[in-house]
Protein backbone atom coordinates (compact mmCIF):
# COMPACT_ATOMS: atom_id res chain seq x y z
CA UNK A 1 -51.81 -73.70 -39.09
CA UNK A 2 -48.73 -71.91 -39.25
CA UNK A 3 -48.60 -68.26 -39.36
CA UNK A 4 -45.84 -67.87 -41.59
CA UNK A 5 -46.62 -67.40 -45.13
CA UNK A 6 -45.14 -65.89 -48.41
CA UNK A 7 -45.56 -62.45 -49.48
CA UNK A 8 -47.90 -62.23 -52.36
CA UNK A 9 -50.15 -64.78 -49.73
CA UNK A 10 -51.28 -61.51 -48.14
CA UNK A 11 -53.06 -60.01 -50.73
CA UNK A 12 -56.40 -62.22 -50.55
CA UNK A 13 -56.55 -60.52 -47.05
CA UNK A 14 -57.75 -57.03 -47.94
CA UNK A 15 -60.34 -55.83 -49.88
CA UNK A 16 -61.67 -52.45 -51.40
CA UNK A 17 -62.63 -49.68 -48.71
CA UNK A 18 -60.60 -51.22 -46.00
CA UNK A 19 -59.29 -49.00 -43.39
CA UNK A 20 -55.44 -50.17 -42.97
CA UNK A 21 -53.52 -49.13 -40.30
CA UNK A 22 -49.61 -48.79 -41.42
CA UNK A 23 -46.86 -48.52 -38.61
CA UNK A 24 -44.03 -46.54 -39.39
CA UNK A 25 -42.40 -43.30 -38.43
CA UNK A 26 -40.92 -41.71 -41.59
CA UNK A 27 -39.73 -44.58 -43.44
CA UNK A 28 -38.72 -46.51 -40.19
CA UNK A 29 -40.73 -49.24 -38.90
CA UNK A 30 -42.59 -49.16 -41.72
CA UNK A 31 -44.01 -52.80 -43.58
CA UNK A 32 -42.42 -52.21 -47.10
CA UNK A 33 -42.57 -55.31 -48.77
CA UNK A 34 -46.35 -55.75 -47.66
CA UNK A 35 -47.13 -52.27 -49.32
CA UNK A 36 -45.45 -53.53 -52.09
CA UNK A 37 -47.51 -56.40 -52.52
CA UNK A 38 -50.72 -54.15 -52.05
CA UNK A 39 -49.63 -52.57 -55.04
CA UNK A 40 -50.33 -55.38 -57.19
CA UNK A 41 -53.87 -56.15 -56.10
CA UNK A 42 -56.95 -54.68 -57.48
CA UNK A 43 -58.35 -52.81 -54.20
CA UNK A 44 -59.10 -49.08 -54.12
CA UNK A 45 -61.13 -46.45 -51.88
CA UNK A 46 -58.30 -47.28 -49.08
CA UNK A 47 -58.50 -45.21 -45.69
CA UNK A 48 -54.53 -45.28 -44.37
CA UNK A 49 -53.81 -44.79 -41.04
CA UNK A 50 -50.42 -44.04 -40.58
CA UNK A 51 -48.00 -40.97 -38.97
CA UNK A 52 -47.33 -40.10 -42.70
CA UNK A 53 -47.99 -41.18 -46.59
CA UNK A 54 -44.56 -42.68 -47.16
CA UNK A 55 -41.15 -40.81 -48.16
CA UNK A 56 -38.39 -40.35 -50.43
CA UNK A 57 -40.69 -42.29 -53.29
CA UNK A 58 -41.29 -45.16 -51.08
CA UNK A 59 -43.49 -47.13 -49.15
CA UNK A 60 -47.09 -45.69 -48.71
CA UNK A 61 -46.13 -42.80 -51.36
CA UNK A 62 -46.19 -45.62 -53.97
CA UNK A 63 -50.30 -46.67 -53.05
CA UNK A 64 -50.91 -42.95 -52.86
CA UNK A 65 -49.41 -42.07 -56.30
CA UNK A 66 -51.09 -45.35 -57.75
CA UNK A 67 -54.57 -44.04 -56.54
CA UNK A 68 -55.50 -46.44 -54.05
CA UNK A 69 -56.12 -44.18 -51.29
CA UNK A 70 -59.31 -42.22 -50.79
CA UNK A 71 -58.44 -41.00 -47.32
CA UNK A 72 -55.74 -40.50 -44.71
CA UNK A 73 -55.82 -40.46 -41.02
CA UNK A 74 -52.32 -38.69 -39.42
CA UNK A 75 -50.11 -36.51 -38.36
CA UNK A 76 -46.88 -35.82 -40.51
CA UNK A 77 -48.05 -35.09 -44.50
CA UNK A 78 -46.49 -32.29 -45.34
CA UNK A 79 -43.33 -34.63 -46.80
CA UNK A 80 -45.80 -35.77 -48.92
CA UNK A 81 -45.62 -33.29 -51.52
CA UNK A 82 -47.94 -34.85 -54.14
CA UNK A 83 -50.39 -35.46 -51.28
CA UNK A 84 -50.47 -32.13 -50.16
CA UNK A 85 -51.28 -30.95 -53.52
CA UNK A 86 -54.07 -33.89 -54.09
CA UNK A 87 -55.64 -32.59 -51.11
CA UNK A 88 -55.39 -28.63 -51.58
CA UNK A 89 -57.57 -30.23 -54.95
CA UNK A 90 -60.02 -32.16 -53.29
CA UNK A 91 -58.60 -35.06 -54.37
CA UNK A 92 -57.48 -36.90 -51.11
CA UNK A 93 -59.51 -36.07 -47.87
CA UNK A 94 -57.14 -35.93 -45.15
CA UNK A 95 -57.78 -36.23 -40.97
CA UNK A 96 -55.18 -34.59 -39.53
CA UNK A 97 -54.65 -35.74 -35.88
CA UNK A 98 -51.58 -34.51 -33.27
CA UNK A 99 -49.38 -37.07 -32.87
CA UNK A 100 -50.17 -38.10 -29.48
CA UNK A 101 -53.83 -38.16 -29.80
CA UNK A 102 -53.23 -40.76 -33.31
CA UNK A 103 -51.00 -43.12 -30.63
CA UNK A 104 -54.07 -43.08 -27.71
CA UNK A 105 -56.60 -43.86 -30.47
CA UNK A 106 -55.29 -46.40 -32.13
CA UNK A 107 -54.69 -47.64 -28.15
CA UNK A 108 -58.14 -47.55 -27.27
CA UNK A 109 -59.20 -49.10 -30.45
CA UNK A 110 -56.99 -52.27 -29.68
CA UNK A 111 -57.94 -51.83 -25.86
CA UNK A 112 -61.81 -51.75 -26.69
CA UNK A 113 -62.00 -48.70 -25.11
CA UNK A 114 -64.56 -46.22 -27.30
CA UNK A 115 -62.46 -42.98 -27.08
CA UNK A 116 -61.01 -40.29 -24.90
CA UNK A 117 -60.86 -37.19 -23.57
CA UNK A 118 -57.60 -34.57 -24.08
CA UNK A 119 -56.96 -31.21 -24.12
CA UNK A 120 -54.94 -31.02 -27.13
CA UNK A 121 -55.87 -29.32 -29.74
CA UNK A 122 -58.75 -27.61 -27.82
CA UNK A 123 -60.00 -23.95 -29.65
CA UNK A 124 -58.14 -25.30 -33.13
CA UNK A 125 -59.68 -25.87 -36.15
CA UNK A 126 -58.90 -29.32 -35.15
CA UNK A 127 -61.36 -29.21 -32.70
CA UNK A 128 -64.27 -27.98 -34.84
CA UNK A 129 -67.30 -30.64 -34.74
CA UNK A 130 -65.71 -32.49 -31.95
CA UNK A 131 -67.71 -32.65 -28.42
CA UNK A 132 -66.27 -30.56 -26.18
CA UNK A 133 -66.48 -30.88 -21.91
CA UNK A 134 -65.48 -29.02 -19.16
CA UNK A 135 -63.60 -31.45 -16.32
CA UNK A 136 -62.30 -29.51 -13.33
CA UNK A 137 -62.77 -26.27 -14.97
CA UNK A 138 -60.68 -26.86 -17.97
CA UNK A 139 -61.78 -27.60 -21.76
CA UNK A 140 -61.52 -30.80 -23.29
CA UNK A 141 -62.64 -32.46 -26.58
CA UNK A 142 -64.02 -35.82 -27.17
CA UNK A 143 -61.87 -38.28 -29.72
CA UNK A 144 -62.75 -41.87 -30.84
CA UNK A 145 -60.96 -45.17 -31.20
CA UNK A 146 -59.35 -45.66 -34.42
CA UNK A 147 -59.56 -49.57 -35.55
CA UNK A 148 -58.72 -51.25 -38.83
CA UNK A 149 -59.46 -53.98 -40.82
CA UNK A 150 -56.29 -54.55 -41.89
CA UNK A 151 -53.36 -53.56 -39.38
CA UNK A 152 -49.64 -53.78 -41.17
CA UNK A 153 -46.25 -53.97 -38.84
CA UNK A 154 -42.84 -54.20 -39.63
CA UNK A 155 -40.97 -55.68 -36.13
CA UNK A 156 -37.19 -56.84 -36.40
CA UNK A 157 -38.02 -60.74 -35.37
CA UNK A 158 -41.10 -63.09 -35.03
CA UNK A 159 -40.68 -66.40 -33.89
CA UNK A 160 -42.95 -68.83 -36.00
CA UNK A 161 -46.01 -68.50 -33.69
CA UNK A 162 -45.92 -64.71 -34.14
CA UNK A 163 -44.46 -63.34 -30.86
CA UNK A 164 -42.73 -59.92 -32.67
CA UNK A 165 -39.47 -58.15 -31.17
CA UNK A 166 -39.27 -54.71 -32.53
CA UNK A 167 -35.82 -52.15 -32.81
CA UNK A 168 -35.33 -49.44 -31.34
CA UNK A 169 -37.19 -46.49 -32.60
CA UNK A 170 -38.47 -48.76 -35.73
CA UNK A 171 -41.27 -49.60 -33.05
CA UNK A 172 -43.07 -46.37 -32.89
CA UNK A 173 -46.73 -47.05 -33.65
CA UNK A 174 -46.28 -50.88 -34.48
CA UNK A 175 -47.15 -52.29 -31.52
CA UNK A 176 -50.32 -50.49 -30.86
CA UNK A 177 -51.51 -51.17 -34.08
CA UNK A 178 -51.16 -54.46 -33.71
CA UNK A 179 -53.75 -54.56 -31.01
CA UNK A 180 -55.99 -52.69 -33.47
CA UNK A 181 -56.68 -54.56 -36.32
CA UNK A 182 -59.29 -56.96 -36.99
CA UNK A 183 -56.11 -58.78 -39.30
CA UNK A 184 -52.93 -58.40 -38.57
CA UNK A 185 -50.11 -59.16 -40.50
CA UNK A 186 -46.39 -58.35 -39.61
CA UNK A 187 -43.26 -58.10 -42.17
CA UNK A 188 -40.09 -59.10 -40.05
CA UNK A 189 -36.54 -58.68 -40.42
CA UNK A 190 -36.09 -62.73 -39.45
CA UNK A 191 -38.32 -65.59 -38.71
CA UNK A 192 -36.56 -67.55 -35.45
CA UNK A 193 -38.05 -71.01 -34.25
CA UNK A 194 -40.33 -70.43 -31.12
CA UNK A 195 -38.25 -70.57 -27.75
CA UNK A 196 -35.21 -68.22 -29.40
CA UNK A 197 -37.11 -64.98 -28.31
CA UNK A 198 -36.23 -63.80 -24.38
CA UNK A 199 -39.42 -63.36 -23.18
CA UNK A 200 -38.80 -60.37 -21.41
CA UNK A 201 -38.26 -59.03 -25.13
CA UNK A 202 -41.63 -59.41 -26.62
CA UNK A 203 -43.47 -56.86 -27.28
CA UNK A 204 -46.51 -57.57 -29.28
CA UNK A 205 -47.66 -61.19 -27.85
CA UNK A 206 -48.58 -64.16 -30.75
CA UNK A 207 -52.28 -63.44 -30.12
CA UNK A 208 -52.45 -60.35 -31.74
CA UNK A 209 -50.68 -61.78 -35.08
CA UNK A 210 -52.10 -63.47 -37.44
CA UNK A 211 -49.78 -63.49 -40.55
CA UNK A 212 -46.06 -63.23 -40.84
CA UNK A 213 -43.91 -62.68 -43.89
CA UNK A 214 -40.19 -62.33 -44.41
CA UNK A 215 -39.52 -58.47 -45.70
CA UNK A 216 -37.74 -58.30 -48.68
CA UNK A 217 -36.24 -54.65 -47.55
CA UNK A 218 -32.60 -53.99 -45.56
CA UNK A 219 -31.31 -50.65 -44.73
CA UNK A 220 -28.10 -49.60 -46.30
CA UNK A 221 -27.20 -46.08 -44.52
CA UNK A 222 -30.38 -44.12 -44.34
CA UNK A 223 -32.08 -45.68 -46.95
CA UNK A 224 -33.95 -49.02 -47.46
CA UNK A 225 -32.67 -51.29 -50.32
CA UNK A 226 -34.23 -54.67 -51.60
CA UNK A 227 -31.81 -57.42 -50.53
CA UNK A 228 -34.25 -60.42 -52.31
């Protein structure tokens, strides 16, 4: 069955109360045209996992300002004006994680590993109801595996079994959340026939993928513009 399927395809593939998990850093790396076509489904109560809730009016800012998300898991929300204010309302619940410690969990939870120890964040408020341990005399606290139902990636290229090559910094979280998810579906810049990707260039492996749509979305300067 090939893996390569059109864009409003992916929206029989989530459902309401899914945990997603959204690659992106900022606007970059981040699946546009698959957020897009969330907003046109009928699915609410959403838990995001993502570095931030979208920017500059796009991308997950659009599912937050619809209503769609109950909760979000991250690092960077402060861009996210409206969010901030949802939350300070009790209107959004919001799990604020440092960025490193979001990266190794999402790892772990594509590893199958059940969490970690680190000493970030120790004796914050960040740390309150977390276990804590002592390991060779210093403090550490306990954090678990983040998984998703749903895990959406933008990468630069899949070939049509699914191998993805990402750019540059547009990789950021993608790869690891690719492990992560219990679907994955990645938006790519272009769809090449299998044998055009160098090897040594693949990042995220055809096993991990299970759908792959063209994006609609092209970057003109620093912003992203729909080309189709």
């Amino acid at each position: 069955m090939s893996k390569i399927v059109e864009a409003c395809d992916i929206r029989q593939y989530f459902k309401s109360g899914d945990q997603i998990l959204a690659g992106g850093f900022g606007l970059s790396g981040t699946p546009l045209t698959i957020i897009d076509e969330l907003l046109e489904t009928d699915i609410w109560d959403l838990t995001i996992v993502s570095n931030n809730l979208g920017d500059n009016g796009q991308g997950l800012h659009k599912l937050f300002m619809q209503g769609k998300i109950k909760k979000a898991i991250g690092s960077f929300f402060s861009i996210n004006r409206e969010a901030v204010i949802a939350w300070t309302k009790g209107e959004l619940e919001i799990e604020l994680l440092p960025q490193g410690t979001l990266a190794e969990a999402i790892r772990c939870g594509g590893a199958g590993i059940g969490g970690f120890y680190t000493k970030t964040a120790v004796g914050t408020e960040l740390a309150q109801g977390k276990e804590e341990r002592i390991i060779d005399g210093e403090r550490y606290i306990f954090e678990k595996a983040i998984k998703g139902d749903v895990a959406i990636v933008r990468a630069a290229k899949a070939d049509r079994l699914g191998n993805l090559v990402y750019h540059t910094t547009a990789r950021n979280f993608n790869p690891m959340m690719a492990t992560a998810g219990k679907i994955v579906i990645a938006e790519v810049d272009e769809i090449v026939e299998v044998g055009a990707l160098d090897p040594e260039y693949i990042v995220t492996p055809h096993a991990y993928v299970d759908y792959v749509i063209q994006s609609k979305y092209v970057k003109s300067g620093r912003e992203y513009v729909e080309s189709r």
